[in-house]
N, C-alpha and C. Protein backbone atom coordinates (compact mmCIF):
# COMPACT_ATOMS: atom_id res chain seq x y z
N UNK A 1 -12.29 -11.84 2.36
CA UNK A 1 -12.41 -11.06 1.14
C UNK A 1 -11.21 -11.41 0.25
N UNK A 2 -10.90 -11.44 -1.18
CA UNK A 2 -10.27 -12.39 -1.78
C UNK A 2 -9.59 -10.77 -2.58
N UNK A 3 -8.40 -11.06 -2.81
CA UNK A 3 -7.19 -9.82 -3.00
C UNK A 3 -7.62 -9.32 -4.34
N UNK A 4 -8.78 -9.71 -5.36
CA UNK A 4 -9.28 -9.38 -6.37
C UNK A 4 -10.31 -8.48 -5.58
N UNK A 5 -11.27 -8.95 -4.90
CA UNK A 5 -12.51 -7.58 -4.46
C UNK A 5 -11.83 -6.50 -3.80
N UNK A 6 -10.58 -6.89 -3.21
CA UNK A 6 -9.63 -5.68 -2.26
C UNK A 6 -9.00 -4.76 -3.46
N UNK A 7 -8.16 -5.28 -4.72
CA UNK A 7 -8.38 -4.74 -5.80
C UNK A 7 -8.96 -3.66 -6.34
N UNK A 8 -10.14 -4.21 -6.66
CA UNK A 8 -11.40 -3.76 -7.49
C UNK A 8 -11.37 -2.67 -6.18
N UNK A 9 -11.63 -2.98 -4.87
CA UNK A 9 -12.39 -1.65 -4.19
C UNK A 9 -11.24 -0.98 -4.44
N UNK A 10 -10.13 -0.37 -3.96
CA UNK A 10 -8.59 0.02 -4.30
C UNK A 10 -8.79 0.60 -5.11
N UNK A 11 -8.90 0.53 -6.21
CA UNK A 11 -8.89 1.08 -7.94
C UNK A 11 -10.49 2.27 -7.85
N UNK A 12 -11.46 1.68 -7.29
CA UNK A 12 -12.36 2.37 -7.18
C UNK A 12 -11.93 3.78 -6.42
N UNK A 13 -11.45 3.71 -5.47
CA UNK A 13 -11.52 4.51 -4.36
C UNK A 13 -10.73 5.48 -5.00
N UNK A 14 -9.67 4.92 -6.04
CA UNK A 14 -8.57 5.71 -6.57
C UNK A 14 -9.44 6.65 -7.56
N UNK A 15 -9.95 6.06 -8.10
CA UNK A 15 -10.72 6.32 -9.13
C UNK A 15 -11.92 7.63 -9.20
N UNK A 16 -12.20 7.38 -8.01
CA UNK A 16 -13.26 8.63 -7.52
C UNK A 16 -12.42 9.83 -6.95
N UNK A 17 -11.32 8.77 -5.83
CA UNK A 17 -10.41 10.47 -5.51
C UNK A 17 -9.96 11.15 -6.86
N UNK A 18 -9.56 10.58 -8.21
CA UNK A 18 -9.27 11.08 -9.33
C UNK A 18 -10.14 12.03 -9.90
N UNK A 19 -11.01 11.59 -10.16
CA UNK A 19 -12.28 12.13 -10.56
C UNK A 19 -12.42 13.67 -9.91
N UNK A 20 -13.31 13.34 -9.01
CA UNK A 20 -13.89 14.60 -7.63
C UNK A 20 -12.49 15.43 -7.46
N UNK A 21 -11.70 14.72 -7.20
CA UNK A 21 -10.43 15.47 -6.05
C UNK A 21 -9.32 16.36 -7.38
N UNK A 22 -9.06 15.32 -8.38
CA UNK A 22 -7.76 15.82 -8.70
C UNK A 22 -6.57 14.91 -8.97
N UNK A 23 -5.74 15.38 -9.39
CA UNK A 23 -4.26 14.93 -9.37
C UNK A 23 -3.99 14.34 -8.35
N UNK A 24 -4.10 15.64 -7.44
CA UNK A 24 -3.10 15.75 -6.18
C UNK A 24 -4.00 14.70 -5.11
N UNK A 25 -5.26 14.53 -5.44
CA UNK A 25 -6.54 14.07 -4.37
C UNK A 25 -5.96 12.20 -4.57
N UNK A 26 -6.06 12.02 -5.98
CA UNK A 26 -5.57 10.59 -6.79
C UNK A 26 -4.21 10.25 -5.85
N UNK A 27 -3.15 11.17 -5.74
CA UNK A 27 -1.34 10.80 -5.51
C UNK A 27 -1.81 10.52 -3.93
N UNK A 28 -2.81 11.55 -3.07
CA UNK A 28 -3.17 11.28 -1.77
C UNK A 28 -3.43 9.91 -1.28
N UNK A 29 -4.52 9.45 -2.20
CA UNK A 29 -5.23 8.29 -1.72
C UNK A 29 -3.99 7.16 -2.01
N UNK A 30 -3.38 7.47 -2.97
CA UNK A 30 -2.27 6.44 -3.08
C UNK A 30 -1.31 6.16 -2.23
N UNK A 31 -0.77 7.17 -1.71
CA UNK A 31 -0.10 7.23 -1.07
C UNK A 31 -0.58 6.46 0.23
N UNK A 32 -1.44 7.19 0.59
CA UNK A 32 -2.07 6.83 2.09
C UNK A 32 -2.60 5.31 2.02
N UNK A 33 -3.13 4.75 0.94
CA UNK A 33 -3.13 3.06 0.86
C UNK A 33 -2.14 2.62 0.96
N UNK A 34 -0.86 2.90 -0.01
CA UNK A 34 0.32 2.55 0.23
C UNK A 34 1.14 2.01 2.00
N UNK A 35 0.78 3.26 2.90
CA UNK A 35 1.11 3.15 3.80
C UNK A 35 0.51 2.62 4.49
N UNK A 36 -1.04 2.40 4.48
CA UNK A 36 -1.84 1.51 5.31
C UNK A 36 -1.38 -0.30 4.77
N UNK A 37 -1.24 0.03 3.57
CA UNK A 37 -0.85 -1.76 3.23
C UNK A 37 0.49 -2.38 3.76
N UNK A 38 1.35 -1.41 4.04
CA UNK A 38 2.76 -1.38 4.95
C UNK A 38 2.42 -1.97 6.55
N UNK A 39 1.58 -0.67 6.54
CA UNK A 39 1.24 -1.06 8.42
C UNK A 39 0.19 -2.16 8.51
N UNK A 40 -0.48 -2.61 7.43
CA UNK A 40 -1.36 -3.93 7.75
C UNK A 40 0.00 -5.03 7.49
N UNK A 41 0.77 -5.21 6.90
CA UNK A 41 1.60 -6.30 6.64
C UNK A 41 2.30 -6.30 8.31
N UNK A 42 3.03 -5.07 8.76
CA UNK A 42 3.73 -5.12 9.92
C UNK A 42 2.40 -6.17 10.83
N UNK A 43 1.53 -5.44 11.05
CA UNK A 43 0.25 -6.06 12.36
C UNK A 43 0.06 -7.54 12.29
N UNK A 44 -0.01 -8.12 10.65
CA UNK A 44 -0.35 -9.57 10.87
C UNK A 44 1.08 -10.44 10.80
N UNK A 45 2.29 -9.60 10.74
CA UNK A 45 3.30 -10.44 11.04
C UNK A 45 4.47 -10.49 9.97
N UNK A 46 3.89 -10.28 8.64
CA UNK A 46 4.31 -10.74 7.03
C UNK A 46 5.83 -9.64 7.29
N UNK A 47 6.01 -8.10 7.57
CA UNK A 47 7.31 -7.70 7.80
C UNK A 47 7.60 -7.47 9.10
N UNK A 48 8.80 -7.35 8.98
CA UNK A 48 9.31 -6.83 10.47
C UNK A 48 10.45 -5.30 10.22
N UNK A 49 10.76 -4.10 10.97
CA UNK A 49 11.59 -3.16 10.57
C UNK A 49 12.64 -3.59 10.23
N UNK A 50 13.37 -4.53 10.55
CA UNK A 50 14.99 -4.84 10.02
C UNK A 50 14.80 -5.11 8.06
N UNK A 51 13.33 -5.01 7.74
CA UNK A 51 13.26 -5.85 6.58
C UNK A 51 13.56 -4.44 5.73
N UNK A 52 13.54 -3.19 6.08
CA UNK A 52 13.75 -1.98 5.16
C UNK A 52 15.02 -1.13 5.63
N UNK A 53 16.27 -2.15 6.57
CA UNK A 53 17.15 -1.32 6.83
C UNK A 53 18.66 -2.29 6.66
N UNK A 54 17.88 -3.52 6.51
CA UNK A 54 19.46 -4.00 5.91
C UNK A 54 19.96 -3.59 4.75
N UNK A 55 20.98 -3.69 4.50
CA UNK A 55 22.26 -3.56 3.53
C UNK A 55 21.74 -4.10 2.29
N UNK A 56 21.94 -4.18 1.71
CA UNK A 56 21.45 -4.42 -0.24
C UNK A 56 22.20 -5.99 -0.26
N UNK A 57 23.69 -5.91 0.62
CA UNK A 57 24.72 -7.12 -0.41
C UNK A 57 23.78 -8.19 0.33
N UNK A 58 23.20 -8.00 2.02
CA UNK A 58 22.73 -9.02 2.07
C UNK A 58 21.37 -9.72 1.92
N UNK A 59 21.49 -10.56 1.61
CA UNK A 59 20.18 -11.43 1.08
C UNK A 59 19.68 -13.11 2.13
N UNK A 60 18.64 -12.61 2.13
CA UNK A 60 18.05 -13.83 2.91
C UNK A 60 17.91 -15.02 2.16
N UNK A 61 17.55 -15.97 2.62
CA UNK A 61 17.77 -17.21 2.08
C UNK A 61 16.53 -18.29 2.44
């Protein structure tokens, strides 16, 4: 599935929790994609935890 139809569904889903749900229904679904797109990056490899607890000065290379 190509990161444009993942998109498009994304925006939809937002879109209806907006609608039906609300404010608060809209900030939900966001949120909760947010964190599923976190924990799908950890599973296929792309982060690892050290990547949200180093220090600012240092920088990878």
């Amino acid at each position: 599935m190509s990161m444009a139809v993942v998109g498009m569904i994304a925006g939809m889903a937002l879109g209806f929790a907006g609608y039906f749900g609300g404010f608060g229904a809209f900030l939900l679904v966001a949120a909760l994609g947010a964190v599923g797109f976190v924990v799908g990056r950890f599973l296929e490899g792309d982060l690892e935890p050290g990547d949200f607890f180093r220090p600012r000065d240092h920088r990878r290379r």
